[in-house]
Protein backbone atom coordinates (compact mmCIF):
# COMPACT_ATOMS: atom_id res chain seq x y z
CA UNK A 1 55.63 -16.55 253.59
CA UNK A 2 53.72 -19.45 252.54
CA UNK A 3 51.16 -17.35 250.80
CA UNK A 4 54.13 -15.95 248.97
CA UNK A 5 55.38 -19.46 248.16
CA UNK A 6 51.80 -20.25 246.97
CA UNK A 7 51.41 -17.25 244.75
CA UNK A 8 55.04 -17.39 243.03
CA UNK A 9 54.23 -21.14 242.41
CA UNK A 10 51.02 -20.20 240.70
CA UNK A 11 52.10 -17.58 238.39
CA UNK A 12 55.52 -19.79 237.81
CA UNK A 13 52.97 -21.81 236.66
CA UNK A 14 51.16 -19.34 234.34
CA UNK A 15 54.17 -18.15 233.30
CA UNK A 16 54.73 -21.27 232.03
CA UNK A 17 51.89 -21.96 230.23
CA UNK A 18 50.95 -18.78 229.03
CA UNK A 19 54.26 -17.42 227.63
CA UNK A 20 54.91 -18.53 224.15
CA UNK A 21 50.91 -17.48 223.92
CA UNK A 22 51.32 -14.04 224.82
CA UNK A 23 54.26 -13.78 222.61
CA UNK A 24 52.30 -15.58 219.86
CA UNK A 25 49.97 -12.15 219.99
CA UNK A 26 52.70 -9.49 220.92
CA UNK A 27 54.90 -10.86 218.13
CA UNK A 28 52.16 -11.97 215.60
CA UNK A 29 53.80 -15.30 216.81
CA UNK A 30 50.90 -17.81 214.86
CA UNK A 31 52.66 -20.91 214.03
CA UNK A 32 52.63 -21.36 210.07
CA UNK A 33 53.71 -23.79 207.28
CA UNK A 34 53.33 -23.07 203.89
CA UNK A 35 50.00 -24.44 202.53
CA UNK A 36 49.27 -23.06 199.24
CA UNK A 37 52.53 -23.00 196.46
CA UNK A 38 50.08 -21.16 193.81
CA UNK A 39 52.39 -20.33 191.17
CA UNK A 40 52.93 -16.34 191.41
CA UNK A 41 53.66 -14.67 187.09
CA UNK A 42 56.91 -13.51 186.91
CA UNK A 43 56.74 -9.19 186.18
CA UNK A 44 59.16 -7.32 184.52
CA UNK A 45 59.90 -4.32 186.79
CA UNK A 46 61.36 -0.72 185.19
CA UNK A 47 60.75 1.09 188.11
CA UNK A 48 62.14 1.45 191.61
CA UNK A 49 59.88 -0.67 194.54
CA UNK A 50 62.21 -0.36 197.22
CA UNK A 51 61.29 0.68 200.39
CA UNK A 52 61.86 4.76 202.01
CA UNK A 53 61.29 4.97 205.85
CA UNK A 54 59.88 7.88 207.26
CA UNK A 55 59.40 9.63 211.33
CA UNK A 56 56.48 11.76 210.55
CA UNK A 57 54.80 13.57 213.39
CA UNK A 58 51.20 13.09 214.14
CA UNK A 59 50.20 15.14 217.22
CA UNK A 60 52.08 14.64 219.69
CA UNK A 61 53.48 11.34 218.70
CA UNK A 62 56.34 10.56 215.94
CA UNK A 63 55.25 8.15 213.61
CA UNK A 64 56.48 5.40 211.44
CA UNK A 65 55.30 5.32 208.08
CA UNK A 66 56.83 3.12 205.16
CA UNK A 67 56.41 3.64 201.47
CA UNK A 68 56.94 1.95 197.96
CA UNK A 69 56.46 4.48 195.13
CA UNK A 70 55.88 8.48 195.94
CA UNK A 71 53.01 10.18 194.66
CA UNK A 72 53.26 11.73 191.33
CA UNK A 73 53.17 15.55 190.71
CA UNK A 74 49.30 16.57 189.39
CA UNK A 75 48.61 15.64 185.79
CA UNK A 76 45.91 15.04 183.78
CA UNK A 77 45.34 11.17 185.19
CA UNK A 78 43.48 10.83 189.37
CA UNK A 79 45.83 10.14 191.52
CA UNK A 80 45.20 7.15 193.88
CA UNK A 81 46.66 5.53 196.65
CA UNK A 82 47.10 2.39 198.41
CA UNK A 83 47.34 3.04 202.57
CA UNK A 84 48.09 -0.31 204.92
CA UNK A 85 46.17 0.30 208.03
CA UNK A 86 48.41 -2.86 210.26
CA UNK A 87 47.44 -5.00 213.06
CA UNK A 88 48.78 -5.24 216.57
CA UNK A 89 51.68 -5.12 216.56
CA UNK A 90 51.42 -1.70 214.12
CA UNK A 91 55.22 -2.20 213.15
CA UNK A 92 54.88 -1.56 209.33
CA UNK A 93 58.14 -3.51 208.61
CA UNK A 94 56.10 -6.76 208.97
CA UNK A 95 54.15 -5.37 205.83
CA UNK A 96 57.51 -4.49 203.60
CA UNK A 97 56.90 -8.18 201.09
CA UNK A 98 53.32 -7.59 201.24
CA UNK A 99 53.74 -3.88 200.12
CA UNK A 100 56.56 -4.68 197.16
CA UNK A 101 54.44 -6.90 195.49
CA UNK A 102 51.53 -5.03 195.55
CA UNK A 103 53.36 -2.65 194.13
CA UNK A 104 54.68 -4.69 191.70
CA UNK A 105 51.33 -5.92 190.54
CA UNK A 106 50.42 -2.27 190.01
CA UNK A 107 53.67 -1.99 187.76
CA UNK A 108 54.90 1.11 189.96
CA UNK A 109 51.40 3.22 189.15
CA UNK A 110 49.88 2.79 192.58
CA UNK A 111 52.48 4.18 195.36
CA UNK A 112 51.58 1.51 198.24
CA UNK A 113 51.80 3.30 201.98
CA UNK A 114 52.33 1.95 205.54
CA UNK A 115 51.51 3.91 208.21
CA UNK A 116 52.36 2.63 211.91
CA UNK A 117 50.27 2.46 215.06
CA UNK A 118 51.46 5.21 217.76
CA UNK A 119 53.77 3.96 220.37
CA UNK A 120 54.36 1.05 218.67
CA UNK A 121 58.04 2.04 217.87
CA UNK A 122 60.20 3.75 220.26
CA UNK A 123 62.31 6.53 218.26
CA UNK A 124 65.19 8.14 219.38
CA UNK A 125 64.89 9.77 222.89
CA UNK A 126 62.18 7.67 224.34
CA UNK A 127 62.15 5.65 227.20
CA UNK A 128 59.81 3.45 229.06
CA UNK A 129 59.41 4.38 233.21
CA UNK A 130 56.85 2.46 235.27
CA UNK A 131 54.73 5.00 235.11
CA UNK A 132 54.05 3.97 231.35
CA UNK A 133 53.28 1.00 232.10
CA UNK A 134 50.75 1.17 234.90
CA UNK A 135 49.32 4.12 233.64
CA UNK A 136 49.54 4.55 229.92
CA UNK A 137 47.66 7.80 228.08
CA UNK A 138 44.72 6.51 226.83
CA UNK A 139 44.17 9.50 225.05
CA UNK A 140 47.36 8.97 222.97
CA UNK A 141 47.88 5.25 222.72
CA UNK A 142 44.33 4.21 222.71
CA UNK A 143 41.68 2.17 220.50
CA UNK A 144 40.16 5.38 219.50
CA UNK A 145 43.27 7.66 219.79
CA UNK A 146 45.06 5.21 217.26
CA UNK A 147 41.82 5.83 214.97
CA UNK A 148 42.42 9.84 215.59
CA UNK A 149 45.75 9.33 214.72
CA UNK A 150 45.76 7.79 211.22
CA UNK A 151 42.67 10.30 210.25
CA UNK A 152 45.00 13.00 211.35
CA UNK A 153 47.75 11.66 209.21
CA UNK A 154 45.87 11.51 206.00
CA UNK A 155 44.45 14.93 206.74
CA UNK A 156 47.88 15.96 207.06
CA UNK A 157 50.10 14.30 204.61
CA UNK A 158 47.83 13.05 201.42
CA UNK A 159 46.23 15.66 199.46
CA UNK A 160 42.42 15.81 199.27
CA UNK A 161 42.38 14.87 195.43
CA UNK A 162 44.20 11.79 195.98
CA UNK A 163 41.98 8.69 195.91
CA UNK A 164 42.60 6.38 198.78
CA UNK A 165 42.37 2.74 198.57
CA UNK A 166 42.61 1.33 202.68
CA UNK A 167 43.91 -2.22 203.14
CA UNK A 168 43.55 -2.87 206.89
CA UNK A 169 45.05 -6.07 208.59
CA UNK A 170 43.21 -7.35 211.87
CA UNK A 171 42.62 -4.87 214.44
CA UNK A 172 42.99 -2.05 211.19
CA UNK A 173 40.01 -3.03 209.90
CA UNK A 174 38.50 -2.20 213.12
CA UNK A 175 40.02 1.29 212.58
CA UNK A 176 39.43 1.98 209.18
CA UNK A 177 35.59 1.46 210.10
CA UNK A 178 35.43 3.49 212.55
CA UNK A 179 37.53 6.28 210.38
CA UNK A 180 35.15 6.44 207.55
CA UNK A 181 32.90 9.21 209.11
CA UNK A 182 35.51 11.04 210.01
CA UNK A 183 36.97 11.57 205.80
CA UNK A 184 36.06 12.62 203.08
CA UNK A 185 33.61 10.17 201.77
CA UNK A 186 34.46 10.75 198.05
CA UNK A 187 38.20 10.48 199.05
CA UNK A 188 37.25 6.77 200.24
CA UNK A 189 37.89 4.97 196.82
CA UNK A 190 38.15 1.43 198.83
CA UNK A 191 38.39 -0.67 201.94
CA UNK A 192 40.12 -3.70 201.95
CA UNK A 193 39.57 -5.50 205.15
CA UNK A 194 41.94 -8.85 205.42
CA UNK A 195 40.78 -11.19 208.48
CA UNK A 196 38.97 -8.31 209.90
CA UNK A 197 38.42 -8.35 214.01
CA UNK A 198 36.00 -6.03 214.08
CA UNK A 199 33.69 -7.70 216.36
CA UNK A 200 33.46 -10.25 219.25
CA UNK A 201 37.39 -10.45 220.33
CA UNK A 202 37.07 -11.20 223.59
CA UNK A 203 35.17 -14.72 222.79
CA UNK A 204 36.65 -15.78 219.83
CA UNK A 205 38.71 -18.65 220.43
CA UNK A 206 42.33 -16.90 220.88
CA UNK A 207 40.13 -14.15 222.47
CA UNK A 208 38.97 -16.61 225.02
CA UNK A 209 42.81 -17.56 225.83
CA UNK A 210 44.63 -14.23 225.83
CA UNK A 211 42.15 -11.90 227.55
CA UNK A 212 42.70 -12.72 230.91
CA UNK A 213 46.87 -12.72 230.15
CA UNK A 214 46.30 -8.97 228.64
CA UNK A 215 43.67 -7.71 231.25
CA UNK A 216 45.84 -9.35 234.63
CA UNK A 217 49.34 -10.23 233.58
CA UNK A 218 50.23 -7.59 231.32
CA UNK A 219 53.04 -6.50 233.25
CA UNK A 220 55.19 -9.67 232.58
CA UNK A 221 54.86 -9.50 228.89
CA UNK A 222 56.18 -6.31 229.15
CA UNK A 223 58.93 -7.93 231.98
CA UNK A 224 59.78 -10.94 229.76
CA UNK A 225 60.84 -8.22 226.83
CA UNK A 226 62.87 -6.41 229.63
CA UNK A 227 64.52 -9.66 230.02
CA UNK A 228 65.03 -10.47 226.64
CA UNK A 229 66.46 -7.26 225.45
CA UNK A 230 69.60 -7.69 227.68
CA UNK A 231 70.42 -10.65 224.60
CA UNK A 232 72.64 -9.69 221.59
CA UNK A 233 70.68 -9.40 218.49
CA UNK A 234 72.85 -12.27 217.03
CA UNK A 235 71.09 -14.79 219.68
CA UNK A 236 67.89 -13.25 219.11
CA UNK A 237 68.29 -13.46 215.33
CA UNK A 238 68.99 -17.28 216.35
CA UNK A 239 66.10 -17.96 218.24
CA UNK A 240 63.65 -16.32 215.83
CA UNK A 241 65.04 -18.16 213.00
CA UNK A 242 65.10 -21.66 215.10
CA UNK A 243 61.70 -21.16 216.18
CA UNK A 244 60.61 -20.13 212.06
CA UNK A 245 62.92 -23.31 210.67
CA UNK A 246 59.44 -24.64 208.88
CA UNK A 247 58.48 -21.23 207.46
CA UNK A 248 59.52 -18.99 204.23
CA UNK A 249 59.47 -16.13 206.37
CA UNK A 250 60.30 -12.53 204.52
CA UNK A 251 64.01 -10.67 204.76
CA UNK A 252 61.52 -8.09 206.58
CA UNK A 253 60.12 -10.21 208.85
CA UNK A 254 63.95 -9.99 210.88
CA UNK A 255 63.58 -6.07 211.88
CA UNK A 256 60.51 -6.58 212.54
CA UNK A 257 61.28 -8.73 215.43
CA UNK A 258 63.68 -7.18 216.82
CA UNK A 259 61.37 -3.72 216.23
CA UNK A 260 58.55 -5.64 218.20
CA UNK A 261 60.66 -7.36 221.18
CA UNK A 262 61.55 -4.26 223.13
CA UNK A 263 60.05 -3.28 226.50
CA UNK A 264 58.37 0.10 224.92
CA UNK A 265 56.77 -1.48 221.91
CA UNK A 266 55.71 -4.65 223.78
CA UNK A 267 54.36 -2.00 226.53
CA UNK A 268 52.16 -0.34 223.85
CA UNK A 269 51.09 -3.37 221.41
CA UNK A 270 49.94 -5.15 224.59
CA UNK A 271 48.02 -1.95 226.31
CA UNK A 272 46.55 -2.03 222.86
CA UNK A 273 45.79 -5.84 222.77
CA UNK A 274 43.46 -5.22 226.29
CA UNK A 275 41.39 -2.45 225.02
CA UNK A 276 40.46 -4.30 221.76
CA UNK A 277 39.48 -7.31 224.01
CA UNK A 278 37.13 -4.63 226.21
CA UNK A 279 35.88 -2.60 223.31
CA UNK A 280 35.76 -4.60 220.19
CA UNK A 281 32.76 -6.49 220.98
CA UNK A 282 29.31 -5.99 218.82
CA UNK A 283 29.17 -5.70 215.08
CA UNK A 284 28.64 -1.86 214.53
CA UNK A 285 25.55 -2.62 212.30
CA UNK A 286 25.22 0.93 211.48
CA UNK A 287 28.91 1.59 210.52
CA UNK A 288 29.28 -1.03 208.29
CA UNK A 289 25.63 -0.43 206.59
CA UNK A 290 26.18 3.14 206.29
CA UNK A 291 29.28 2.59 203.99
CA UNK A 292 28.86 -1.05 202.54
CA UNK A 293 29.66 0.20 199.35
CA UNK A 294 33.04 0.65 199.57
CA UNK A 295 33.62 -2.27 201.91
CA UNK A 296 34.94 -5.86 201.06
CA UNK A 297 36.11 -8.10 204.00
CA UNK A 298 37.62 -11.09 203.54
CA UNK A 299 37.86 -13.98 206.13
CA UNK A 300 40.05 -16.87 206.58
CA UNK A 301 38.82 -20.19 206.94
CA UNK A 302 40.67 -21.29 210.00
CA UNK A 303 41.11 -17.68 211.28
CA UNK A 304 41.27 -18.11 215.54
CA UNK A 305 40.60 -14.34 216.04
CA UNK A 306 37.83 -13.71 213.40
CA UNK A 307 36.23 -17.23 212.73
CA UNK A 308 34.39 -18.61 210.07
CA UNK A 309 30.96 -18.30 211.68
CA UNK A 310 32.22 -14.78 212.02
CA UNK A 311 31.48 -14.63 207.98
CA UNK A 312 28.12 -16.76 207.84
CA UNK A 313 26.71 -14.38 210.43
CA UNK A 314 28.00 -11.10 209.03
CA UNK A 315 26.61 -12.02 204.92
CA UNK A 316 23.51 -13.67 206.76
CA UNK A 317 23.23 -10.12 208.10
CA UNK A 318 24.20 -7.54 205.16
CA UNK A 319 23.27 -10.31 201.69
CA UNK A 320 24.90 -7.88 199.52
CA UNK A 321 28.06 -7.05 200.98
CA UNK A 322 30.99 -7.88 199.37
CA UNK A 323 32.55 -10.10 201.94
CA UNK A 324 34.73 -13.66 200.51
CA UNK A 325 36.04 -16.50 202.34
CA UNK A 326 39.43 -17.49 202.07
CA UNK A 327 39.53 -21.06 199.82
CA UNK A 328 43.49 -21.01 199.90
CA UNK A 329 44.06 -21.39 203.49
CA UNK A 330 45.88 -18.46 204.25
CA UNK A 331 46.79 -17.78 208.00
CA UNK A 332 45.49 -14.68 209.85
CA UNK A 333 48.94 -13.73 209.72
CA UNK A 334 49.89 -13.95 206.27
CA UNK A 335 53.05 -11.51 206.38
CA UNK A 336 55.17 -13.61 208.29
CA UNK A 337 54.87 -16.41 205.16
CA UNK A 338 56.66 -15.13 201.82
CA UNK A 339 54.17 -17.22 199.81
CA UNK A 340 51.11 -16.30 201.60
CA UNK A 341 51.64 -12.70 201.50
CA UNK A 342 52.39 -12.55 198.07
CA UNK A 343 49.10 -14.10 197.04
CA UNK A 344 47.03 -11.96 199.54
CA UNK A 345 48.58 -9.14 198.05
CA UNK A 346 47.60 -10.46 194.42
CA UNK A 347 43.79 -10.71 195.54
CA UNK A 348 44.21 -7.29 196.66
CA UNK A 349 44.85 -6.05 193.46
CA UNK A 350 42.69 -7.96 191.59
CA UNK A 351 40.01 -7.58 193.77
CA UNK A 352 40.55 -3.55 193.70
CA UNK A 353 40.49 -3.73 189.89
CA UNK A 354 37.09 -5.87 189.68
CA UNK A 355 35.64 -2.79 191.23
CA UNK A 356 37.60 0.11 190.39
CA UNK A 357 39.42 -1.02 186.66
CA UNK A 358 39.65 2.51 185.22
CA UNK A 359 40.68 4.25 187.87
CA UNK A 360 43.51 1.73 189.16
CA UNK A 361 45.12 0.20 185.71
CA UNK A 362 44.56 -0.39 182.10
CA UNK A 363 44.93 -4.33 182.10
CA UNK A 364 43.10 -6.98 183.53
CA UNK A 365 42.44 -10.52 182.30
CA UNK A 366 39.50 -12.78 183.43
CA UNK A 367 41.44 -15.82 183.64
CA UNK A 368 43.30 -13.82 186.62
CA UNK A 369 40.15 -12.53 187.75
CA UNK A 370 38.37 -16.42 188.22
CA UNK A 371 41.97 -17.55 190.24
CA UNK A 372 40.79 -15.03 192.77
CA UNK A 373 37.08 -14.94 192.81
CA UNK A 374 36.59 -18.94 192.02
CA UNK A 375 34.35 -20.46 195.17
């Protein structure tokens, strides 16, 4: 009984501490204020950038995919389009600002795509047992089953003459790396890869702090949503918007939330969150040599999963690859800022343009080009 005592005191005691830090992760909970008030051009828009939600199945699993803008029937012009490979969490919802304005900046040419992770949102019919928990299919809900999955999605649902410009978040970079032997190389048009973890998560400084919570107490994330799913979604709305007061957080950012907090999506984002810690560890050299010419990562300066010296040692490395560091202090999680996702998704565009102009859009100006690529 004392041992008992002992050990509930303890993990009372972790509980405590660790919490709010394993929600921080779970939730893409990183505290934010707004830093940068850039000035964003006001468009005219004459075409429709709202947002269509699809349940598509890949394999075995059904799959959450959002979209602005539909592909156009074949004509004369290539077709190209823009495919949001998310972070943990993979709830595309946290991507809906992000994806409207990049869509806006195209001026409705470039449809703009997110595809979820699998698992990461429980659908109609599905419920979470025990069994789930303790022993989840690696084979479906895995590091390299979530890379099967979203090559088996574009094999399945993009044509082979569309051009495909990937924009992965976090963890998505990771995937879209490790996806790029597995396409059509002269599908590939361009990688975007926005505070990429794509190597050394484990000891990176949030690494360091949430490893041991993922690889030992993984089971009272996943308890703490049980808990917190018995609360209305009024008090939840509450507490998300209490804990957010200093933050221009998106209208998406809401259903996203209350997408993430259930005991199935926590269950799978987290089971996710422990393999990247185990697998994503070296820099796959060869990967990242192999197709450097359609890569370009960029880095945040004060980015606790994919630091700075991350940067110095990967252009130390590979000179000539086209890797920038953030100088407007965005956060690792720039969706959950209005502001800061609007500008990422500006450098996006501009960025894609500096390399692909003919292809993506018939204007461009320098002056725009020098706000994105000034050092």
């Amino acid at each position: 009984m004392q041992l008992f005592k002992l050990l509930s005191a303890q993990l009372s005691h972790i509980f405590y501490k660790q919490t709010k830090s394993v929600l921080h992760r779970c939730l893409h909970f990183y505290s934010a204020k707004r830093v940068s008030q850039t000035k964003m051009p006001a468009i005219r828009k004459d075409y429709d950038d709202s947002v269509h939600e699809e349940l598509i199945k890949v394999g075995q699993v059904k799959t959450h995919v959002l979209k602005v803008g539909q592909l156009r029937e074949q004509s004369g012009s290539q077709r190209v389009l823009m495919l949001i490979i998310p972070g943990n969490p993979g709830v595309p919802h946290y991507y809906e600002d992000f994806m409207q304005e990049l869509y806006t900046h195209c001026e409705g040419q470039v449809p703009v795509w997110a595809i979820g992770h699998a698992g990461h949102l429980q659908t109609p019919g599905d419920s979470l047992s025990i069994q789930n928990i303790c022993s989840t299919p690696e084979d479906m809900f895995g590091l390299e089953a979530q890379i099967k999955h979203k090559v088996d999605f574009i094999r399945e649902n993009i044509p082979s003459d569309v051009l495909l410009v990937l924009i992965g978040h976090s963890i998505g970079c990771y995937m879209i790396l490790n996806m790029l032997d597995q396409l059509n190389r002269s599908q590939v048009l361009r990688c975007f890869m926005l505070f990429p973890t794509i190597e050394r998560m484990a000891t990176s400084p949030n690494g360091l702090r949430m490893t041991p919570v993922f690889r030992y107490l993984r089971w009272l994330v996943v308890f703490t949503a049980f808990i917190l799913s018995f609360l209305p979604n009024v008090f939840k709305r509450h507490l998300y918007k209490w804990w957010y007061r200093h933050v221009d957080y998106p209208p998406c950012m809401e259903k996203a939330i209350l997408e993430t907090i259930t005991p199935w999506t926590v269950n799978y984002t987290t089971y996710l969150a422990k393999l990247e810690m185990n697998k994503v560890t070296s820099l796959q050299k060869e990967l990242i040599n192999k197709h450097s010419e359609k890569l370009s990562l960029y880095y945040g300066a004060v980015d606790h999963w994919a630091p700075v010296e991350y940067y110095y040692d990967l252009v130390s490395e590979f000179p000539k690859l086209d890797a920038r560091l953030c100088n407007l202090n965005l956060k690792h999680a720039f969706v959950l800022d209005t502001q800061e996702g609007r500008e990422m998704a500006k450098i996006v565009w501009l960025w894609a343009q500096s390399h692909h102009h003919m292809v993506l859009f018939e204007h461009n100006s320098e002056e725009e080009e020098a706000w994105v690529f000034d050092n």
